[in-house]
PDB file of N, CA and C in Angstrom:
ATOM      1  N   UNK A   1     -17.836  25.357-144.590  1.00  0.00           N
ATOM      2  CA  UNK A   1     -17.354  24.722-145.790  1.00  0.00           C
ATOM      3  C   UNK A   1     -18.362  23.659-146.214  1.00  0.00           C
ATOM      4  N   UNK A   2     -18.727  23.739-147.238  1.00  0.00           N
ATOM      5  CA  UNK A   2     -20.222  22.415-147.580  1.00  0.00           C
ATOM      6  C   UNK A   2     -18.958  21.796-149.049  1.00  0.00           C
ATOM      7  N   UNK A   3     -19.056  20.597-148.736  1.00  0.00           N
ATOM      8  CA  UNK A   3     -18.669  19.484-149.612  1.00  0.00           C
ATOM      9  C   UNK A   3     -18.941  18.877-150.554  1.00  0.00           C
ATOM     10  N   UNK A   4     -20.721  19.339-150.699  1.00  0.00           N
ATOM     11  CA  UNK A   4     -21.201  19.272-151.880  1.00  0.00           C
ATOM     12  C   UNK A   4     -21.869  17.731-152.245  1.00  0.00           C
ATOM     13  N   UNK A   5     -21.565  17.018-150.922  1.00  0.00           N
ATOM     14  CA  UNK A   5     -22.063  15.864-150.343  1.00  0.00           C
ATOM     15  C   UNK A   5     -24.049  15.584-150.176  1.00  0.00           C
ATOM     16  N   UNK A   6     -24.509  14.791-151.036  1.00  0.00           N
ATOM     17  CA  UNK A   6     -26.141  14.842-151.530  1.00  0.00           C
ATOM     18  C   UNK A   6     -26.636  14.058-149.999  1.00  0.00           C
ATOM     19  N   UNK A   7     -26.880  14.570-149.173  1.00  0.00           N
ATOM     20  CA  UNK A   7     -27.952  13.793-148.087  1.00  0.00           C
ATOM     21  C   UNK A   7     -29.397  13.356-148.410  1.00  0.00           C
ATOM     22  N   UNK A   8     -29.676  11.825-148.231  1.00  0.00           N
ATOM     23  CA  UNK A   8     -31.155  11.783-148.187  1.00  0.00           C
ATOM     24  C   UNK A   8     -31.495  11.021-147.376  1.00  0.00           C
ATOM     25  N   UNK A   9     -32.773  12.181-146.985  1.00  0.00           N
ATOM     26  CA  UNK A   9     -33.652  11.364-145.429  1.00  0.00           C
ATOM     27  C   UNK A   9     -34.989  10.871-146.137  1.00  0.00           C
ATOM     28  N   UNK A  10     -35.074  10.222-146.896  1.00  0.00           N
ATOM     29  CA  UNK A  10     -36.148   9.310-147.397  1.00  0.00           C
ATOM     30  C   UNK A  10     -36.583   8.468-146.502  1.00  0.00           C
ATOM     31  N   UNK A  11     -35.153   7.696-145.633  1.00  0.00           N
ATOM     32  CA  UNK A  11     -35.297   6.146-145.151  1.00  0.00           C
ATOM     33  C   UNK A  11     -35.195   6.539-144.095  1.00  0.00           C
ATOM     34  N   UNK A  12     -34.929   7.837-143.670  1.00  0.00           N
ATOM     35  CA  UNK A  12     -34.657   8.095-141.812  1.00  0.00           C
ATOM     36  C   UNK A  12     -35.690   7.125-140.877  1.00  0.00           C
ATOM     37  N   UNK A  13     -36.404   7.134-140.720  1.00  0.00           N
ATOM     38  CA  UNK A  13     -37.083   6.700-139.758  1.00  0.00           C
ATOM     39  C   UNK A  13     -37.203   4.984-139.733  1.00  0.00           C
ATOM     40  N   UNK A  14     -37.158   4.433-141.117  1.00  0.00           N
ATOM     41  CA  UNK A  14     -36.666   3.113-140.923  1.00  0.00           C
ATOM     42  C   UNK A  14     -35.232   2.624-140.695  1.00  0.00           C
ATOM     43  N   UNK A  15     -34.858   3.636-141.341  1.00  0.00           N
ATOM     44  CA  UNK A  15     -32.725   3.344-140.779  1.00  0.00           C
ATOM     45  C   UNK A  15     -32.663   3.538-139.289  1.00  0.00           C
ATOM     46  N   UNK A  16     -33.424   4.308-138.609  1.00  0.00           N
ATOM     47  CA  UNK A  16     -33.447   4.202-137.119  1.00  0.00           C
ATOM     48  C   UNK A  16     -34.062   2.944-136.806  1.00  0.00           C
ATOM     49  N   UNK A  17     -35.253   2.582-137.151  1.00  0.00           N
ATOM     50  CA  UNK A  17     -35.653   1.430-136.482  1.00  0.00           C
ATOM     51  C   UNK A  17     -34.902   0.395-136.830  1.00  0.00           C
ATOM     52  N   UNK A  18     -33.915   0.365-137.851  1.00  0.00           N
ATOM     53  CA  UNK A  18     -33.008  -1.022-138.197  1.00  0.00           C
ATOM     54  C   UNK A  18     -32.188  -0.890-137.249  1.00  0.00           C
ATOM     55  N   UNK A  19     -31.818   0.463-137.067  1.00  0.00           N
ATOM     56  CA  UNK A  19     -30.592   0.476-136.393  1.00  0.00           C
ATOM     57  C   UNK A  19     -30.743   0.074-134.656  1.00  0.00           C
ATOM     58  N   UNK A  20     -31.883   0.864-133.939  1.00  0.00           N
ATOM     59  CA  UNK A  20     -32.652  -0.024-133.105  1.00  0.00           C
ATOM     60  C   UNK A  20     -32.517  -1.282-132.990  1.00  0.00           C
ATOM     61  N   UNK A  21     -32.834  -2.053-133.687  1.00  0.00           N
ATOM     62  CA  UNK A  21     -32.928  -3.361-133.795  1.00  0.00           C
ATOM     63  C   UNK A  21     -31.721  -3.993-134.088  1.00  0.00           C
ATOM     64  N   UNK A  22     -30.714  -3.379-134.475  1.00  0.00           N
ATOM     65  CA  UNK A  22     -29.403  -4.294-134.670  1.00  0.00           C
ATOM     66  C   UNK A  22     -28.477  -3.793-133.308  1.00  0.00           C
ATOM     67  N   UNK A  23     -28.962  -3.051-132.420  1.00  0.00           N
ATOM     68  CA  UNK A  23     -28.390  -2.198-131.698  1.00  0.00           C
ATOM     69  C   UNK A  23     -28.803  -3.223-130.159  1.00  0.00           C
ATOM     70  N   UNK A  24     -30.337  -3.975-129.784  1.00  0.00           N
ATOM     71  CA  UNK A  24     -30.753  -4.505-129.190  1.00  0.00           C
ATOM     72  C   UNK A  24     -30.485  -5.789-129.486  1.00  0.00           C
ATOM     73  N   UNK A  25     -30.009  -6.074-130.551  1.00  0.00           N
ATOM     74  CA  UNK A  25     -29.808  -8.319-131.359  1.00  0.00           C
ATOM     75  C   UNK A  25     -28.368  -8.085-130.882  1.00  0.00           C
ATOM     76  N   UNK A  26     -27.633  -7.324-131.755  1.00  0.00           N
ATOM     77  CA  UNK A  26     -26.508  -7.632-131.484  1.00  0.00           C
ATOM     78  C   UNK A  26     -24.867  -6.551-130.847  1.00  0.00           C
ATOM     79  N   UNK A  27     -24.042  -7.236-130.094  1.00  0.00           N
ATOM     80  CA  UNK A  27     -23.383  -6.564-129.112  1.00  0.00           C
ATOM     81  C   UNK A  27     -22.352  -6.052-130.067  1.00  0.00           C
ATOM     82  N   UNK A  28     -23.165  -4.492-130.587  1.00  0.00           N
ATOM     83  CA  UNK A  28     -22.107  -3.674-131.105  1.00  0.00           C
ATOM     84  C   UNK A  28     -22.249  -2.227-131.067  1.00  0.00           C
ATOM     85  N   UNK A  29     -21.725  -0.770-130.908  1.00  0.00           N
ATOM     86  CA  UNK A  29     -22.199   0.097-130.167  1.00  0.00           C
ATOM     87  C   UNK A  29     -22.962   1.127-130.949  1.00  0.00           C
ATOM     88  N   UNK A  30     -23.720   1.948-130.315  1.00  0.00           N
ATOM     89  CA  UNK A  30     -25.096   2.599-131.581  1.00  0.00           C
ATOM     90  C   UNK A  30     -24.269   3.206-132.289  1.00  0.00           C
ATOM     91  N   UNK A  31     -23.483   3.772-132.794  1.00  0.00           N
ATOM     92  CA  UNK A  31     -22.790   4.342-133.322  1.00  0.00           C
ATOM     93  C   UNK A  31     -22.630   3.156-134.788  1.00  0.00           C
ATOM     94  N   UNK A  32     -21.755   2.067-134.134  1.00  0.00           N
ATOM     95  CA  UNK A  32     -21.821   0.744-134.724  1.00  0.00           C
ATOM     96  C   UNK A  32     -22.937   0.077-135.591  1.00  0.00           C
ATOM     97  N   UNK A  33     -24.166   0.728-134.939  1.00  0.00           N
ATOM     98  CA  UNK A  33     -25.533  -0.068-135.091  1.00  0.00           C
ATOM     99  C   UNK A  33     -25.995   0.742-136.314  1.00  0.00           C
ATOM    100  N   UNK A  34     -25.673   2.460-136.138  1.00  0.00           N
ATOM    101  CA  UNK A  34     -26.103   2.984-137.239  1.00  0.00           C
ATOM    102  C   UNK A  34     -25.217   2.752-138.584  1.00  0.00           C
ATOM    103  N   UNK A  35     -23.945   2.667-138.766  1.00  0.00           N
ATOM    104  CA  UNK A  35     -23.244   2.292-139.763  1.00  0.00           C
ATOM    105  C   UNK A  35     -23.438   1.017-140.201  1.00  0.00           C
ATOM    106  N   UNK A  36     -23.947  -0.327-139.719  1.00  0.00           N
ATOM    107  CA  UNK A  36     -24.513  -1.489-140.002  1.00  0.00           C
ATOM    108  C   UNK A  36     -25.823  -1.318-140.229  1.00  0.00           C
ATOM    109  N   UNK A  37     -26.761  -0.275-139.998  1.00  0.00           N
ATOM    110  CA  UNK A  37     -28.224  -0.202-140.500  1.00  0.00           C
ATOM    111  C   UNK A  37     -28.125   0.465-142.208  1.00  0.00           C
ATOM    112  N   UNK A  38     -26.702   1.434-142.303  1.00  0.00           N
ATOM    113  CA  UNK A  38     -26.645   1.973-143.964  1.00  0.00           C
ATOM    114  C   UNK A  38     -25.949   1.083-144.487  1.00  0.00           C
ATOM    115  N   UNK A  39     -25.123   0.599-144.199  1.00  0.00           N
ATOM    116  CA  UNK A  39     -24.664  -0.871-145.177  1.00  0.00           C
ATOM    117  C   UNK A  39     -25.535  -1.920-145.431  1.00  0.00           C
ATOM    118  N   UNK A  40     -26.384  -1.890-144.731  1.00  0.00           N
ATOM    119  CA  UNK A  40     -27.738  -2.791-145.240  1.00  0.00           C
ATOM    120  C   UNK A  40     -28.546  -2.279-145.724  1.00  0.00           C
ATOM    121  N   UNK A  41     -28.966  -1.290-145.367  1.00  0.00           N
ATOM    122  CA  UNK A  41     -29.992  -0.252-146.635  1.00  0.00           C
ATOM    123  C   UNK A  41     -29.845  -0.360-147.719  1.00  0.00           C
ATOM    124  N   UNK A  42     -28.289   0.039-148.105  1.00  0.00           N
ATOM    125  CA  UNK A  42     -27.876   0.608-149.128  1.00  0.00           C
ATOM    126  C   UNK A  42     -27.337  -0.670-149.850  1.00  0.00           C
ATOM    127  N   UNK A  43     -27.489  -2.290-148.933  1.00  0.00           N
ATOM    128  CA  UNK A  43     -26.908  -3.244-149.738  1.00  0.00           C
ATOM    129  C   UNK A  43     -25.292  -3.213-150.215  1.00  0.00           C
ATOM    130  N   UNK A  44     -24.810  -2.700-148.790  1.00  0.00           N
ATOM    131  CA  UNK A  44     -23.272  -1.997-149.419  1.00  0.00           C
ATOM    132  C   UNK A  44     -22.148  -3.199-148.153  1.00  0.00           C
ATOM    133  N   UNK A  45     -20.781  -3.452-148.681  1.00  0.00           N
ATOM    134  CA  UNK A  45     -20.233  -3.975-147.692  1.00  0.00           C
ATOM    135  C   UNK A  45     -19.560  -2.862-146.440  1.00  0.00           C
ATOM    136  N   UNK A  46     -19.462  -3.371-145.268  1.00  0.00           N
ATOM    137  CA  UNK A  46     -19.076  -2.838-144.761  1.00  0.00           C
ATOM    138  C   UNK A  46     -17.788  -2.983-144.206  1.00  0.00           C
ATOM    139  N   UNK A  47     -16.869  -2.613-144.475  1.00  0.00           N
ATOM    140  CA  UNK A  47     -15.140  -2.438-144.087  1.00  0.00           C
ATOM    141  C   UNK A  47     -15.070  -1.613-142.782  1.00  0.00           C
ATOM    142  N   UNK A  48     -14.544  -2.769-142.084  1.00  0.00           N
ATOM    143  CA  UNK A  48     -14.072  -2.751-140.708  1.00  0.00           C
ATOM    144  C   UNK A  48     -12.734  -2.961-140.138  1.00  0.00           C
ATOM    145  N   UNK A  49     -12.456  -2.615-139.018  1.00  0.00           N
ATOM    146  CA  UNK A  49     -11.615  -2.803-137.895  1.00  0.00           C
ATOM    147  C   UNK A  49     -12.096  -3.318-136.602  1.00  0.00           C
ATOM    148  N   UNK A  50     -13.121  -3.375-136.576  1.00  0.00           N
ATOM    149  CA  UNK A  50     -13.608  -3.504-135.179  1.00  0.00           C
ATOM    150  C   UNK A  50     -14.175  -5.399-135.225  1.00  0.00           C
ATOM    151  N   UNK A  51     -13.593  -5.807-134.139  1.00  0.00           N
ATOM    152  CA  UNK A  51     -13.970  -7.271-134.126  1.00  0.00           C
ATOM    153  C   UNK A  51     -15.837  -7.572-133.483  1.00  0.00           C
ATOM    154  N   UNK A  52     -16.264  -6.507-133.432  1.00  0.00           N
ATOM    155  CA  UNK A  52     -17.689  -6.270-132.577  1.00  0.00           C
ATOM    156  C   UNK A  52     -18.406  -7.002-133.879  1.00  0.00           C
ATOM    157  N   UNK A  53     -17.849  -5.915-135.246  1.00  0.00           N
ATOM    158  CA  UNK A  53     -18.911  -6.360-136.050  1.00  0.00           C
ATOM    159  C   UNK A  53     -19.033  -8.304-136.593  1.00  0.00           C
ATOM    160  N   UNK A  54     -18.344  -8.976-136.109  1.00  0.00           N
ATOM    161  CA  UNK A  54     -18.246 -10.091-136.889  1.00  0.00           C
ATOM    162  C   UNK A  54     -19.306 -10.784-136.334  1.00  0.00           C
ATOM    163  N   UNK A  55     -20.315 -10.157-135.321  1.00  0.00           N
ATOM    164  CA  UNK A  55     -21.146 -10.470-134.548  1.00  0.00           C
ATOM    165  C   UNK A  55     -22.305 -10.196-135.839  1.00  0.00           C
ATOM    166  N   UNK A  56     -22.207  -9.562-136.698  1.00  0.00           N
ATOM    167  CA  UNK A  56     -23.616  -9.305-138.131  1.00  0.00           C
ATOM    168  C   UNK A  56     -23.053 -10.095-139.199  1.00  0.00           C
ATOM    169  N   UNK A  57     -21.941 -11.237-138.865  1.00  0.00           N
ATOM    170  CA  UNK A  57     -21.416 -12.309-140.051  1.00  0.00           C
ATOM    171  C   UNK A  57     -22.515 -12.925-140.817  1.00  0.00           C
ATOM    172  N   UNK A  58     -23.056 -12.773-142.023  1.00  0.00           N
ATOM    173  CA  UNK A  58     -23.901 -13.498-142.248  1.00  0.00           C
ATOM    174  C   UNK A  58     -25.222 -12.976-142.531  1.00  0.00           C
ATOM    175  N   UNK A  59     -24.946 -11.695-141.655  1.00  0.00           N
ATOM    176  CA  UNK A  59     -26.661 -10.786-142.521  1.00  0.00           C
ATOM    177  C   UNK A  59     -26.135  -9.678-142.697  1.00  0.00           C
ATOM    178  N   UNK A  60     -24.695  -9.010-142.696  1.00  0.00           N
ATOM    179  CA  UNK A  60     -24.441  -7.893-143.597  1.00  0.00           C
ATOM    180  C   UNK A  60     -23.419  -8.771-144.325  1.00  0.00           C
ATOM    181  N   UNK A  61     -22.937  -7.598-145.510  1.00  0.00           N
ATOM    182  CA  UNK A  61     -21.706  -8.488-146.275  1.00  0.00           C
ATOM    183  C   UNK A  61     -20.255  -7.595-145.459  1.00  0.00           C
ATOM    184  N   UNK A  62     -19.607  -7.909-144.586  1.00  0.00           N
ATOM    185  CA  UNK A  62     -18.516  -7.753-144.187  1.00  0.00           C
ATOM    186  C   UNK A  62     -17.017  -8.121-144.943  1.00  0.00           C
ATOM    187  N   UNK A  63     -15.948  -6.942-144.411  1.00  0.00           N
ATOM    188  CA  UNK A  63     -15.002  -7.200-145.023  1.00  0.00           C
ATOM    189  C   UNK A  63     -14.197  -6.282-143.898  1.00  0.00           C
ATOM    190  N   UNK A  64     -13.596  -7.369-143.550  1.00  0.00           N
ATOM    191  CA  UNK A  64     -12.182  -7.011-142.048  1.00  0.00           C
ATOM    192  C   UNK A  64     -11.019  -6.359-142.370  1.00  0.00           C
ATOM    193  N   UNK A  65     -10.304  -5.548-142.243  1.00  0.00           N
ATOM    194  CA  UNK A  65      -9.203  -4.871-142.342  1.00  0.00           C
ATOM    195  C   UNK A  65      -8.019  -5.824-141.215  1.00  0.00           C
ATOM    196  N   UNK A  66      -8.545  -6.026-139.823  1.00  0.00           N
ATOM    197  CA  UNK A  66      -7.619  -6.218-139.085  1.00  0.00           C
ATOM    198  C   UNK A  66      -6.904  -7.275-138.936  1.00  0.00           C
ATOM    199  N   UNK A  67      -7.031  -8.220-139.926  1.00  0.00           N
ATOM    200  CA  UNK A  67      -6.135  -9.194-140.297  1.00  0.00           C
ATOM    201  C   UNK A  67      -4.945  -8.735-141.422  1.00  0.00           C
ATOM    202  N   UNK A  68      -5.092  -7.507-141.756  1.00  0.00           N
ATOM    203  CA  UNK A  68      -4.190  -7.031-143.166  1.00  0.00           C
ATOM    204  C   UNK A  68      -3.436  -6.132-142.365  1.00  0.00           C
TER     205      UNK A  68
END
C-alpha cells in the first residue's frame, strides 16, 4: 500500500550527524534523537509525551502533551 507520502533524502547524512550529536549531548533515546534532529531541520515543534525530551528545552521548540 504506498500513501503517496513525498520522502526526501537531500539532508540524510547531516540529519544523521545532528542526530548523532543530540544522541551523545543529550539523555534521550536514538530513536528520540532522530525525531529531535527533523524537528530541527525542518524548524518544526515537536509534540511530546516523553519527559526525556525536556532535556532539548531551549534549542528545539517543544510542546508537552503530558500535562493535558
Amino acid at each position: 500500500m504506498q500513501l503517496g507520502l513525498e520522502v526526501n533524502y537531500e539532508n540524510e547524512l547531516d540529519e544523521a550527524i545532528s542526530a548523532g550529536t543530540i544522541r551523545g549531548v543529550f539523555p534521550v533515546s536514538t530513536v528520540g534523537a532522530w525525531v529531535a534532529s527533523l524537528a530541527y531541520s525542518r524548524q518544526a515543534t515537536l509534540v511530546h509525551k516523553d519527559p526525556a525530551f525536556e532535556a532539548l528545552k531551549g534549542h528545539i521548540d517543544l510542546l508537552s502533551l503530558s500535562s493535558r
